[in-house]
Protein backbone atom coordinates (compact mmCIF):
# COMPACT_ATOMS: atom_id res chain seq x y z
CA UNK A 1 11.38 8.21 -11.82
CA UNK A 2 11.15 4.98 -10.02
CA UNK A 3 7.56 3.07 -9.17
CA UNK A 4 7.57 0.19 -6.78
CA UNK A 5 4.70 -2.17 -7.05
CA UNK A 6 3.46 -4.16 -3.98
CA UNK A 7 0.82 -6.62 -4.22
CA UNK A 8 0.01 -8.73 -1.09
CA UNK A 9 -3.64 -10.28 -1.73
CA UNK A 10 -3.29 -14.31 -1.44
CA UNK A 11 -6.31 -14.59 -4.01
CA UNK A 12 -4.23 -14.65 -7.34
CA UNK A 13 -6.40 -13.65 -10.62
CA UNK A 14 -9.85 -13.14 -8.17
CA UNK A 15 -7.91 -10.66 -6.66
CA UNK A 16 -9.28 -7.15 -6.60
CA UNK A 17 -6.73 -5.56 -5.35
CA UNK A 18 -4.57 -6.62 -7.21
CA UNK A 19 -6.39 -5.93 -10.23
CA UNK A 20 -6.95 -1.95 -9.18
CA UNK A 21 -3.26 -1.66 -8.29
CA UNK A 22 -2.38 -2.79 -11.82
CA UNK A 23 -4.55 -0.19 -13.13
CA UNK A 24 -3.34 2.57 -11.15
CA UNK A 25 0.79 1.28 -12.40
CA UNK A 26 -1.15 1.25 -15.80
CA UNK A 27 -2.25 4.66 -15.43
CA UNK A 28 0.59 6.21 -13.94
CA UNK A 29 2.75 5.05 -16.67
CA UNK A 30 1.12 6.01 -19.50
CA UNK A 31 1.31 9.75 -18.52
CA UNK A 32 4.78 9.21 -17.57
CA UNK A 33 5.88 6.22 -20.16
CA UNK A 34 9.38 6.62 -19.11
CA UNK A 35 8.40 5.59 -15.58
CA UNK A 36 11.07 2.67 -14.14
CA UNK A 37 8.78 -0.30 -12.83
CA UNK A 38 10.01 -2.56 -9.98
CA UNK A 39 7.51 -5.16 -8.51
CA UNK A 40 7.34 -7.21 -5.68
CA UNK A 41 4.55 -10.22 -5.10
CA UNK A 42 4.20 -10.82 -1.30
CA UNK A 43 2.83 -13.86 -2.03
CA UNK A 44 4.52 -15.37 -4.69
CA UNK A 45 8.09 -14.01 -2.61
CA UNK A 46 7.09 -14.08 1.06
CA UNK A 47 8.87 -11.87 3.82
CA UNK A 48 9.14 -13.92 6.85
CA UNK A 49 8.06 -12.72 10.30
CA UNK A 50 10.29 -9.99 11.26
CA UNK A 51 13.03 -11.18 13.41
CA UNK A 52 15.61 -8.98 15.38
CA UNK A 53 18.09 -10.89 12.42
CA UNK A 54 16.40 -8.91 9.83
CA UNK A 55 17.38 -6.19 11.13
CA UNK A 56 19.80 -4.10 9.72
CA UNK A 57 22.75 -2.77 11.80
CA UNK A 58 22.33 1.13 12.48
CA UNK A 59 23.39 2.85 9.15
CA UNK A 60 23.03 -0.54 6.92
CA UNK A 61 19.71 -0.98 5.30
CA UNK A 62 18.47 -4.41 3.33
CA UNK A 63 17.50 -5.09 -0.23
CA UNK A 64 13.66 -4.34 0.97
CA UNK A 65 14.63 -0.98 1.98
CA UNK A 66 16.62 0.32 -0.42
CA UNK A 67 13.94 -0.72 -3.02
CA UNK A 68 11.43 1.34 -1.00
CA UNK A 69 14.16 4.28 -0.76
CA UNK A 70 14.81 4.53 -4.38
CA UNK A 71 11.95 4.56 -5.19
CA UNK A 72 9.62 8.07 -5.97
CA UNK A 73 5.95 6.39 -5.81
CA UNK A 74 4.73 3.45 -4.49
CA UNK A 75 1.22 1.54 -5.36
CA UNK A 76 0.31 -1.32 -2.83
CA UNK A 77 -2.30 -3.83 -3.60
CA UNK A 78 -4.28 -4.12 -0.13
CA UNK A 79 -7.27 -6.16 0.39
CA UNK A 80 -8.26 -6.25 3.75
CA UNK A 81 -8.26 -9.81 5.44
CA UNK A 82 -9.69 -10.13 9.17
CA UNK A 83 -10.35 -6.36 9.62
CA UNK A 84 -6.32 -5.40 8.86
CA UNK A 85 -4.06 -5.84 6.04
CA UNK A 86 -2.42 -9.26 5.40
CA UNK A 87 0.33 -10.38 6.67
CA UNK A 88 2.42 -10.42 3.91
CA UNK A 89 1.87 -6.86 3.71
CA UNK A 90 2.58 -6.35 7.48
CA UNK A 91 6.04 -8.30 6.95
CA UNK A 92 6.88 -5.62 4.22
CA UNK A 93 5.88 -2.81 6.47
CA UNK A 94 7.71 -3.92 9.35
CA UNK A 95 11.32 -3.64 7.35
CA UNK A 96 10.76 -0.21 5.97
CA UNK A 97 9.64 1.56 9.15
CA UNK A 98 13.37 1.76 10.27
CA UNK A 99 14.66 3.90 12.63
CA UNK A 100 17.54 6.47 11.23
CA UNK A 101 16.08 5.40 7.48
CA UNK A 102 12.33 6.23 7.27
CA UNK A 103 11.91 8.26 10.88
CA UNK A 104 14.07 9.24 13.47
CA UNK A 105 13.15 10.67 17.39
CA UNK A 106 12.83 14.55 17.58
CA UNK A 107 12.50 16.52 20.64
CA UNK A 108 9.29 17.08 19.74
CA UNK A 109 9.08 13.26 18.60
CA UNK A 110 8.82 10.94 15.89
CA UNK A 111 9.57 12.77 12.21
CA UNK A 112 8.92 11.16 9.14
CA UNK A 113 11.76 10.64 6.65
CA UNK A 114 10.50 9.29 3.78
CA UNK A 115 7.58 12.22 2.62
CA UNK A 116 9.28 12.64 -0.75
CA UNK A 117 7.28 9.69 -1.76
CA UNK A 118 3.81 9.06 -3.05
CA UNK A 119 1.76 6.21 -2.05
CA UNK A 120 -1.27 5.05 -3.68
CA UNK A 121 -2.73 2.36 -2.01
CA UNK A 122 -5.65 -0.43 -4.22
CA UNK A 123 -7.36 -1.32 -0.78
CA UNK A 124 -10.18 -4.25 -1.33
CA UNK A 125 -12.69 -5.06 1.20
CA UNK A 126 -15.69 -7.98 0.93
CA UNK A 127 -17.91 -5.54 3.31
CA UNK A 128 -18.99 -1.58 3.49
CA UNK A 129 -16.46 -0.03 5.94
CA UNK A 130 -16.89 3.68 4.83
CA UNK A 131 -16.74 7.05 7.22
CA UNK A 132 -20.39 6.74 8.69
CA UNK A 133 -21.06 2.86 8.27
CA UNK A 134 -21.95 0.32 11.36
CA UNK A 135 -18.30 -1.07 9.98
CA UNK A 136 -16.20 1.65 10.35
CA UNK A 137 -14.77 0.96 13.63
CA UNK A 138 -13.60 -2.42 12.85
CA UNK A 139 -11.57 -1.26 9.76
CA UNK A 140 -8.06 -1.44 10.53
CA UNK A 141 -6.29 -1.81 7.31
CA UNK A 142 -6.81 1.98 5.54
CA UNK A 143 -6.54 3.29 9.03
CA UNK A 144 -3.73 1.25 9.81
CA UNK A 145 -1.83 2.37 6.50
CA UNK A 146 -2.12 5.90 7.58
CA UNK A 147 -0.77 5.71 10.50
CA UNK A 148 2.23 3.76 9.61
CA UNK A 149 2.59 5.31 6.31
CA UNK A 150 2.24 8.48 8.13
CA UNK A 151 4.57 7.72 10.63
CA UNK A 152 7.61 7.97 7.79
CA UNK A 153 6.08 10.96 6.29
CA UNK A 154 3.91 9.81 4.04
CA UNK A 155 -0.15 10.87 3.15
CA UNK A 156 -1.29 7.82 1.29
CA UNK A 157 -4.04 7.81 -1.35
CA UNK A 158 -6.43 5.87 -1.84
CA UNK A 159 -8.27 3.97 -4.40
CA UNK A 160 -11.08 1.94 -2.19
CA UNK A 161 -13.35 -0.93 -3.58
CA UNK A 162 -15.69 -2.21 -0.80
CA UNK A 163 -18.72 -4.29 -0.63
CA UNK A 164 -17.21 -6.92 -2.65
CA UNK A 165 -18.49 -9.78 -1.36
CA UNK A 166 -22.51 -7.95 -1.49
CA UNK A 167 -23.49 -9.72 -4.34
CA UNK A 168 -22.55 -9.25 -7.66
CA UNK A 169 -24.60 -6.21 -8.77
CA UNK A 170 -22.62 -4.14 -5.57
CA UNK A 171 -19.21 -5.41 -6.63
CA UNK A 172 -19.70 -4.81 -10.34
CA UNK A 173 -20.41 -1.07 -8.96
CA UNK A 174 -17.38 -1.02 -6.61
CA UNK A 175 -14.62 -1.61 -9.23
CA UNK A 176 -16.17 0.68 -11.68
CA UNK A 177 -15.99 3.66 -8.70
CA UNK A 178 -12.50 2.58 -7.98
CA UNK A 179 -11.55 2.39 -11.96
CA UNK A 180 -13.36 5.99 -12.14
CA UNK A 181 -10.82 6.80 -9.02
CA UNK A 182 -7.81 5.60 -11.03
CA UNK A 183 -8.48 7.54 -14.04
CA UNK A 184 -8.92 10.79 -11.65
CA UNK A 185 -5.43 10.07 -10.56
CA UNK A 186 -3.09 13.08 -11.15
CA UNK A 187 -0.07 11.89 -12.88
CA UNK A 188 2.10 13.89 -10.59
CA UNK A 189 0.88 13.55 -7.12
């Protein structure tokens, strides 16, 4: 089996998310240790804006796509920056919702492609933006991901640590729910 690891936070070692998405590749592959590992740093390896040059003619993909085709799960490192996911992340999205490769038009219209795969996403945010809060309406990154994701097929997962910017005491609390998440991970999917 293949894993794909994304990490897009721009905060290096502070980095939450990218410290829970380690984890869950952590986890994952000690109940499967035979697991194949590819990962990508937005960051360190920026996508540029999308341009119409990137592309790919209709039945070509690019190197970004086929490493998102090949492989069985994916675990994306997602902190949320201005209400919505970075835009390194964003860049990476934008070349693997391709037409003819990850959906195609139905009569009945758009159909997923790519729901053989399992996405687990490490989504950070400095504030509470939980079902119920006053915040809740301007999260756009965990809603955002399931709609795209959800677009090609996909029902992400989620391992959410919020309120990280609430003080110590609250973010001490939010990684240890979202390492308590990680070990409740099935190892299948």
């Amino acid at each position: 089996m293949e894993l794909l690891h994304i990490d897009s936070a721009i905060t290096g070692e502070q980095s939450v998310s990218r410290k829970l998405s380690a984890e869950i590749v952590k986890h994952l592959k000690a109940a499967a240790p035979n697991l194949e590992v590819a990962y990508r740093d937005l960051v360190a390896a920026p996508l540029g804006h999308l341009t119409l040059g990137d592309m790919p003619p209709p039945g070509e993909s690019t190197s970004v796509l086929d490493e998102f085709l090949a492989s069985d799960i994916v675990v994306v490192g997602a902190p949320l920056y201005n209400f919505t996911v970075s835009s390194q992340l964003k860049a990476w999205i934008d070349r693997i919702l391709i037409a003819g490769k990850t959906f195609r038009y139905g009569e009945a219209g758009p159909v997923g492609l790519a729901g053989d795969k399992r996405v687990i996403v490490a989504l950070s945010r400095g504030g509470l933006y939980s079902e119920g809060g006053p915040m809740r309406g301007h999260e756009h990154a965990e809603t955002y991901l399931k709609t795209v994701l959800g677009f090609i097929g996909i029902t992400p997962e989620f391992v959410i640590a919020e309120g990280l910017l609430l003080g110590d005491e609250q973010r001490a609390t939010a990684v240890a729910q979202a390492e308590r998440s990680i070990t409740a991970l099935s190892a299948q999917g």
